[in-house]
N, C-alpha and C. Protein backbone atom coordinates (compact mmCIF):
# COMPACT_ATOMS: atom_id res chain seq x y z
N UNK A 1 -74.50 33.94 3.41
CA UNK A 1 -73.20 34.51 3.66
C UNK A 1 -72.53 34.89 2.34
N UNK A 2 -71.93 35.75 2.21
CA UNK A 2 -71.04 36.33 1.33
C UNK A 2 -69.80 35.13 1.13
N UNK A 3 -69.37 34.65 2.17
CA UNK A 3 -68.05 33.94 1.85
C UNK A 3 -68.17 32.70 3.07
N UNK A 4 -67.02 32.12 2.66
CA UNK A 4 -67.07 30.97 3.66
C UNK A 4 -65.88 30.32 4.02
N UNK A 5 -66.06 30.39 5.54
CA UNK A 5 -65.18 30.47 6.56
C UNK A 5 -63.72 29.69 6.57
N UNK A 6 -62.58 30.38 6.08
CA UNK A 6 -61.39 29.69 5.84
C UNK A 6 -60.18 29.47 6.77
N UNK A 7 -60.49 29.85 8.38
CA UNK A 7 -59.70 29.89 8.94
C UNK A 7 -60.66 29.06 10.48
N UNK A 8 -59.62 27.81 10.59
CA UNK A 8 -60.56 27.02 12.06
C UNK A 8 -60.63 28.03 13.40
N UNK A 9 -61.52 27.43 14.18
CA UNK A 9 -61.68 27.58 15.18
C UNK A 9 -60.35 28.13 16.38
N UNK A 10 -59.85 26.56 16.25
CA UNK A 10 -58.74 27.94 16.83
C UNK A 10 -58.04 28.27 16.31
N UNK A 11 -57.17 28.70 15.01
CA UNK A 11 -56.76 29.69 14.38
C UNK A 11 -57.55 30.83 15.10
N UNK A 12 -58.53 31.02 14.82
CA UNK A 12 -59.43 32.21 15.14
C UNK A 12 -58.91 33.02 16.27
N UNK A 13 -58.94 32.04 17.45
CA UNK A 13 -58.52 32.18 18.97
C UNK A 13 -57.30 32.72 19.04
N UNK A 14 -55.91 31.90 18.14
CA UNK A 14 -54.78 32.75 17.84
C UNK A 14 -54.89 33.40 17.81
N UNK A 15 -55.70 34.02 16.30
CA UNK A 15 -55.54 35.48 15.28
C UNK A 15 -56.11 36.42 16.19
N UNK A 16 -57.00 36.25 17.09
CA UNK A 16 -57.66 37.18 18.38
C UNK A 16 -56.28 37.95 19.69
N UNK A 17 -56.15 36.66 20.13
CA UNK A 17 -54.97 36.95 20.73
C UNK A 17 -53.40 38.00 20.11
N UNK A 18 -53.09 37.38 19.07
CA UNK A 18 -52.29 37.98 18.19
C UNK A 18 -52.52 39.16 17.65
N UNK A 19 -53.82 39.30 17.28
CA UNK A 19 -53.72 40.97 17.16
C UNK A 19 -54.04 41.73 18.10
N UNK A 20 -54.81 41.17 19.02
CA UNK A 20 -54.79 42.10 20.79
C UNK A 20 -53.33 42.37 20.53
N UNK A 21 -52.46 41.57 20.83
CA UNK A 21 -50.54 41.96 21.09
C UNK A 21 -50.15 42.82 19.85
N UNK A 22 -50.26 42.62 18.97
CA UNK A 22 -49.60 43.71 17.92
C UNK A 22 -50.46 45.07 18.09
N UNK A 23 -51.69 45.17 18.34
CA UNK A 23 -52.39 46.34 18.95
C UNK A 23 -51.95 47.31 19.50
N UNK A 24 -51.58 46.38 20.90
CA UNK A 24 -50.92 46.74 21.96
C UNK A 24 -49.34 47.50 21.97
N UNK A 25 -49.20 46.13 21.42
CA UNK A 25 -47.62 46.51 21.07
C UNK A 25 -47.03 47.96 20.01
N UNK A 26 -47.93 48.14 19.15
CA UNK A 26 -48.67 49.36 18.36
C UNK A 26 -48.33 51.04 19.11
N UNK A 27 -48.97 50.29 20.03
CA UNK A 27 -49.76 51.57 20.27
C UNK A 27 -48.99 52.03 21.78
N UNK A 28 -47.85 50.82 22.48
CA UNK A 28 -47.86 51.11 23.83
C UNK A 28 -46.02 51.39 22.71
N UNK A 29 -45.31 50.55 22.05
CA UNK A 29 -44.34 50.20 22.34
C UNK A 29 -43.26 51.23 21.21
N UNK A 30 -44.07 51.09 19.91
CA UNK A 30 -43.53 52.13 19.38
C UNK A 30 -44.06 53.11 18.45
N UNK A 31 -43.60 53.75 18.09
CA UNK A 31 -43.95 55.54 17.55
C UNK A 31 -43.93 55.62 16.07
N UNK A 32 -44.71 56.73 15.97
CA UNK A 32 -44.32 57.26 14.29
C UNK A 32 -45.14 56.05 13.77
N UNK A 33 -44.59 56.32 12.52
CA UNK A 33 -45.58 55.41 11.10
C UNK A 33 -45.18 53.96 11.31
N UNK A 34 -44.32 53.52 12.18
CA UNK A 34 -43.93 52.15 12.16
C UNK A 34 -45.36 51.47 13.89
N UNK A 35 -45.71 52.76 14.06
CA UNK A 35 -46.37 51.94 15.39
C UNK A 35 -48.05 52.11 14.88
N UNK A 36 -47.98 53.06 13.62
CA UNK A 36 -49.21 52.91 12.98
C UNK A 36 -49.68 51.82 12.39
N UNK A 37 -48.50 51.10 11.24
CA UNK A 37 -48.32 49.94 10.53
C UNK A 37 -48.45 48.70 11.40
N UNK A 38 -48.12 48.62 12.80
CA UNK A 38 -48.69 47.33 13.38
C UNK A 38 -49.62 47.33 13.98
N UNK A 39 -50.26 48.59 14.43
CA UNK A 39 -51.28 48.88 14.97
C UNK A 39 -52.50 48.27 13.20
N UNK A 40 -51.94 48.71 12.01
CA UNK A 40 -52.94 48.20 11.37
C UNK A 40 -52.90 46.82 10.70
N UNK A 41 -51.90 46.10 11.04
CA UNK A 41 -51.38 44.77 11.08
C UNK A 41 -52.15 44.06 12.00
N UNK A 42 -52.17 44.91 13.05
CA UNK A 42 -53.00 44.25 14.30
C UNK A 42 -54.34 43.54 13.98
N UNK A 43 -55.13 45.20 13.72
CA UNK A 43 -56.44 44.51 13.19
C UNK A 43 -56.67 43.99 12.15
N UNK A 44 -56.18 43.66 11.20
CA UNK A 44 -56.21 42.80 10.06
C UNK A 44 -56.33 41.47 10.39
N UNK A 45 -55.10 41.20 11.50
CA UNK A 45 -55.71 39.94 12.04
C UNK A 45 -56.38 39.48 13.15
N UNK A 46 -56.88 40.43 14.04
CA UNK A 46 -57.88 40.59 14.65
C UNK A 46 -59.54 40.29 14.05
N UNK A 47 -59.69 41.23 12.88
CA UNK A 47 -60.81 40.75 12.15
C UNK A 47 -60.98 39.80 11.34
N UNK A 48 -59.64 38.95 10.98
CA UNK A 48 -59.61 37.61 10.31
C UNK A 48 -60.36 36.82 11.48
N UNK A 49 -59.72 36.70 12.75
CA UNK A 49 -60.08 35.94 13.32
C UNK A 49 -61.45 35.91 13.96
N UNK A 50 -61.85 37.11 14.13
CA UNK A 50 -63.14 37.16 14.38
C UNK A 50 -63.89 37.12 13.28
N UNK A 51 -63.92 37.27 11.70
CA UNK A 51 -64.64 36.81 11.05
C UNK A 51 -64.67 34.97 10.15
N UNK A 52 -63.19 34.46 10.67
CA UNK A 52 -63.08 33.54 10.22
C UNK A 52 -62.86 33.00 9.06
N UNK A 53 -62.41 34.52 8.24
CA UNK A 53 -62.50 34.23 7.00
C UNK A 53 -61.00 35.37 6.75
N UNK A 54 -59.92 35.29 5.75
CA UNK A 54 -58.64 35.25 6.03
C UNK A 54 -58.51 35.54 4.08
N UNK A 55 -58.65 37.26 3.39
CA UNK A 55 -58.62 37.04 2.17
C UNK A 55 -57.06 36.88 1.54
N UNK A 56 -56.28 36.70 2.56
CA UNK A 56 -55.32 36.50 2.11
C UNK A 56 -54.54 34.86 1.95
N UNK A 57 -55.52 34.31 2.97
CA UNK A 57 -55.54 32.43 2.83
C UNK A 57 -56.30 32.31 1.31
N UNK A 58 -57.43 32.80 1.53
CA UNK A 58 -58.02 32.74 -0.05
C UNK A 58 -57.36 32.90 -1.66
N UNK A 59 -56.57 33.97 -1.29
CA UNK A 59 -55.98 34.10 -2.74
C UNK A 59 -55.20 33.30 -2.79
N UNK A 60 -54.44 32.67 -1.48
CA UNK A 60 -53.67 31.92 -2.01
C UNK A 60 -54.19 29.82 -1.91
N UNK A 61 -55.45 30.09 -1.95
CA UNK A 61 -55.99 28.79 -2.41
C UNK A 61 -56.34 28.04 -1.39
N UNK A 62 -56.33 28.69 -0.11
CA UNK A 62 -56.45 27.62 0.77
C UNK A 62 -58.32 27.33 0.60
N UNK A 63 -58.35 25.92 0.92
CA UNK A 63 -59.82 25.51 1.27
C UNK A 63 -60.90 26.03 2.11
N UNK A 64 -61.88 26.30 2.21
CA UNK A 64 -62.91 26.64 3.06
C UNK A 64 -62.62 25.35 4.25
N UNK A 65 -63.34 25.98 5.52
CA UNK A 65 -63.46 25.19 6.48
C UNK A 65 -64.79 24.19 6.46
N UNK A 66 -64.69 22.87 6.42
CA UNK A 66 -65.57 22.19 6.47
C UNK A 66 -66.23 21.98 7.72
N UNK A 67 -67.46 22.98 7.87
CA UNK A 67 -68.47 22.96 9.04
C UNK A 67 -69.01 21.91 9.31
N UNK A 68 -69.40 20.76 9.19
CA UNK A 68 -70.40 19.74 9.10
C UNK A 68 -69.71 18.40 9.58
């Protein structure tokens, strides 16, 4: 692996859920460059959570998840 996994299990499940809704919310609720910006807010944490790994927990020091 390239990196290693800084955000638990369910964090993950959150960050899934949470960016489904800002997606949504994106794309159903409002317009212009402000419904672009959460639409790409969305997936940012959409793919945190599905990759489990969060480069913005990282820079700011958080620990890897201890698998084991």
């Amino acid at each position: 692996m390239f990196y290693r996994k800084n955000v638990f299990a369910w964090e993950q499940i959150v960050r899934l859920v949470a960016g489904v809704a800002l997606i949504l919310a994106g794309l159903l609720l409002l317009s212009g460059w402000a419904g672009y910006a959460v639409v790409a807010l969305g997936l940012y944490v959409m793919l945190t959570g599905i990759f489990g790994y969060c480069p913005a927990c990282a820079m700011v020091g958080r620990k890897p998840v201890d698998r084991s």
